[in-house]
C-alpha atoms as a PDB file:
ATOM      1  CA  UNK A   1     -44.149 -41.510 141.429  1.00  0.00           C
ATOM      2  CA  UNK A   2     -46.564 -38.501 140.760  1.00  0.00           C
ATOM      3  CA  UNK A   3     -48.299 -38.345 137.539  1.00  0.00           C
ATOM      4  CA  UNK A   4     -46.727 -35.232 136.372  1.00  0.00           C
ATOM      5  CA  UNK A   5     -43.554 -37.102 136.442  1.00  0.00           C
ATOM      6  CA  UNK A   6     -44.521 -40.343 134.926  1.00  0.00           C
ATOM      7  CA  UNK A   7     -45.401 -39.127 131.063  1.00  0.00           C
ATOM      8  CA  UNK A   8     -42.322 -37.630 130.634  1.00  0.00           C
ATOM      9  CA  UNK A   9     -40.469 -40.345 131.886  1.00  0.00           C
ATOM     10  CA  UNK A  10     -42.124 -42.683 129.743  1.00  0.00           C
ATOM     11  CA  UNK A  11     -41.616 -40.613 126.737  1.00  0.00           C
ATOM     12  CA  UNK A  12     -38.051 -40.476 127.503  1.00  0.00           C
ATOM     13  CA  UNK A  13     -37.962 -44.410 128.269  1.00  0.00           C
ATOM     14  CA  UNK A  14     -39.417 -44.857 124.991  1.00  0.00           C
ATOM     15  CA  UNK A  15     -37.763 -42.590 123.036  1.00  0.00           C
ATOM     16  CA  UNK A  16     -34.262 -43.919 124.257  1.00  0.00           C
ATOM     17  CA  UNK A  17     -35.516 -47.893 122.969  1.00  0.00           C
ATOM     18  CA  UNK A  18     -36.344 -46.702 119.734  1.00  0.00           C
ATOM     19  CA  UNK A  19     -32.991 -44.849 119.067  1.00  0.00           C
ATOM     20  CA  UNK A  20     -31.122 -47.466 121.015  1.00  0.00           C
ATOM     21  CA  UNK A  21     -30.820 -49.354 117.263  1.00  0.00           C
ATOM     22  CA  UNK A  22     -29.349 -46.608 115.411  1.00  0.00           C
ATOM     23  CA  UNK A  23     -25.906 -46.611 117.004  1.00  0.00           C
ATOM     24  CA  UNK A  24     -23.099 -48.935 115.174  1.00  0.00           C
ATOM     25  CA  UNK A  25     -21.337 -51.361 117.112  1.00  0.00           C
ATOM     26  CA  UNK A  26     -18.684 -53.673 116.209  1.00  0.00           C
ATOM     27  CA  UNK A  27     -20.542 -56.560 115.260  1.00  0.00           C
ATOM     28  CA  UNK A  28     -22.708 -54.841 112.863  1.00  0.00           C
ATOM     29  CA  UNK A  29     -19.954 -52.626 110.703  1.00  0.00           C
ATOM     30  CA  UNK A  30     -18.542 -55.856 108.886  1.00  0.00           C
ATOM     31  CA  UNK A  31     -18.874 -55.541 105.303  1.00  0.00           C
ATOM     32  CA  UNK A  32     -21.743 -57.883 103.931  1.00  0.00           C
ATOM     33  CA  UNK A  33     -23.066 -58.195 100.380  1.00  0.00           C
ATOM     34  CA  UNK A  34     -25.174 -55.981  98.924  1.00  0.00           C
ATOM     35  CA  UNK A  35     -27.985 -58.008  98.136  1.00  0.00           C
ATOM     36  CA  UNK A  36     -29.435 -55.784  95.727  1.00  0.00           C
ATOM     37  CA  UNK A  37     -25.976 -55.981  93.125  1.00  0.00           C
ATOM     38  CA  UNK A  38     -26.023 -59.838  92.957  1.00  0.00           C
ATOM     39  CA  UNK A  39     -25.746 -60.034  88.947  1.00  0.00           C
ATOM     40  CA  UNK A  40     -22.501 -58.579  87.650  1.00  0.00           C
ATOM     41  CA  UNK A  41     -22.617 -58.015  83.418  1.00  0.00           C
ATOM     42  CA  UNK A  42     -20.047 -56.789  81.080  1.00  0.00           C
ATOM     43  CA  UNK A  43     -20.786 -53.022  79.568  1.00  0.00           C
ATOM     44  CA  UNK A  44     -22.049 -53.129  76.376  1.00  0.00           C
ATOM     45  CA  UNK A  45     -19.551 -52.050  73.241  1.00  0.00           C
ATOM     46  CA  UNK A  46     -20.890 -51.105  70.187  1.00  0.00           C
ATOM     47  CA  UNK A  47     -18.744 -50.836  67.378  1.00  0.00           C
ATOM     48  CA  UNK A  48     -18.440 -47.581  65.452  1.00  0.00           C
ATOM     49  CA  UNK A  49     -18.993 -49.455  62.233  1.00  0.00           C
ATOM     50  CA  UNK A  50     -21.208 -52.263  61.977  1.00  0.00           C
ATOM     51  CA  UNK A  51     -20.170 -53.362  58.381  1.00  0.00           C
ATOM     52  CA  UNK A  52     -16.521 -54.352  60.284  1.00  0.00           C
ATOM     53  CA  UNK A  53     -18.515 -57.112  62.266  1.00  0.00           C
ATOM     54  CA  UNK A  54     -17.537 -60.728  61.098  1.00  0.00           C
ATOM     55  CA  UNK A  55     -20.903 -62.575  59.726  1.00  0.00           C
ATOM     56  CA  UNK A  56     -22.951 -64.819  61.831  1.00  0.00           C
ATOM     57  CA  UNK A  57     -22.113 -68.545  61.023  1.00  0.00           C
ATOM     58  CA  UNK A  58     -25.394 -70.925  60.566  1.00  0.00           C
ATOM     59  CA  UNK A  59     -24.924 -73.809  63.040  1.00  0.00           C
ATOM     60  CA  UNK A  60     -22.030 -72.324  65.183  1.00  0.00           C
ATOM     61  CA  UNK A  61     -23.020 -72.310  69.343  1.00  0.00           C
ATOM     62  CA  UNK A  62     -22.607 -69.157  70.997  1.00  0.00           C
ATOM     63  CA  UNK A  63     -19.888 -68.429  73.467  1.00  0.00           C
ATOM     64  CA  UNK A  64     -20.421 -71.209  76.485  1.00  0.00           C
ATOM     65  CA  UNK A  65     -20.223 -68.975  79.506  1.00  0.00           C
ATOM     66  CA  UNK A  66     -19.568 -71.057  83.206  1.00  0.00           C
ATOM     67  CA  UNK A  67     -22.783 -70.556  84.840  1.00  0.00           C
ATOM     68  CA  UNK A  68     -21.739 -72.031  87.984  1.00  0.00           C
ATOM     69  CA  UNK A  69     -19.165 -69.689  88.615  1.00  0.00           C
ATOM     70  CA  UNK A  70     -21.252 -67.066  87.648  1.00  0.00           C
ATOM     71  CA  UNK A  71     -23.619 -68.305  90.280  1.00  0.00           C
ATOM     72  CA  UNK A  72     -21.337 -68.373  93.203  1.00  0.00           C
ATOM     73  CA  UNK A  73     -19.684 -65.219  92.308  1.00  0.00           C
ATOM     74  CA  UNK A  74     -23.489 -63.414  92.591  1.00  0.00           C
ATOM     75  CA  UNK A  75     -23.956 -65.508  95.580  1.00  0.00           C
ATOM     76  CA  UNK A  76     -21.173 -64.890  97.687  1.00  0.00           C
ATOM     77  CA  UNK A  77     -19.185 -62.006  95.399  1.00  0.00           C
ATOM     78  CA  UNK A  78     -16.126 -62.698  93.222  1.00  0.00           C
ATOM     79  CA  UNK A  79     -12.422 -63.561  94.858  1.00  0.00           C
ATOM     80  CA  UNK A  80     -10.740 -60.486  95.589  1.00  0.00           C
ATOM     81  CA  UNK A  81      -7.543 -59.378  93.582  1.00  0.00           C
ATOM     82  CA  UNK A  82      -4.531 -58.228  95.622  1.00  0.00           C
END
């Protein structure tokens, strides 16, 4: 090959790799996880009037929430609902 034609070539050679990994295929437009959304909290709901809260029993356990399910649901996302 002459010289003249071997830069240009290359160029295009490398230019084609490098945008060879921006196309979608099949196997990579599955829906995955978003790894960056893995806890999941409820919004928080202040009442308009705080005087109409019930008052704080001494020696009463907060709310047990399951914190194995709440594992596995950030893990590998909650069950879908039909």
């Amino acid at each position: 090959m002459k010289p003249k034609i071997l830069l240009p070539a290359a160029a295009l050679l490398g230019l084609a790799t490098s945008l060879s990994g921006c196309g979608s295929t099949g196997v990579f437009d599955r829906e995955r996880p978003d790894e960056f959304a893995v806890t999941k909290a409820a919004p928080l709901v202040v009442p308009a009037d705080l005087g109409t809260l019930p008052p704080p029993q001494s020696g009463t356990a907060a709310p047990a929430k399951d914190s194995k399910q709440e594992m596995l649901d950030a893990m590998f996302g909650a069950p879908k609902s039909n």
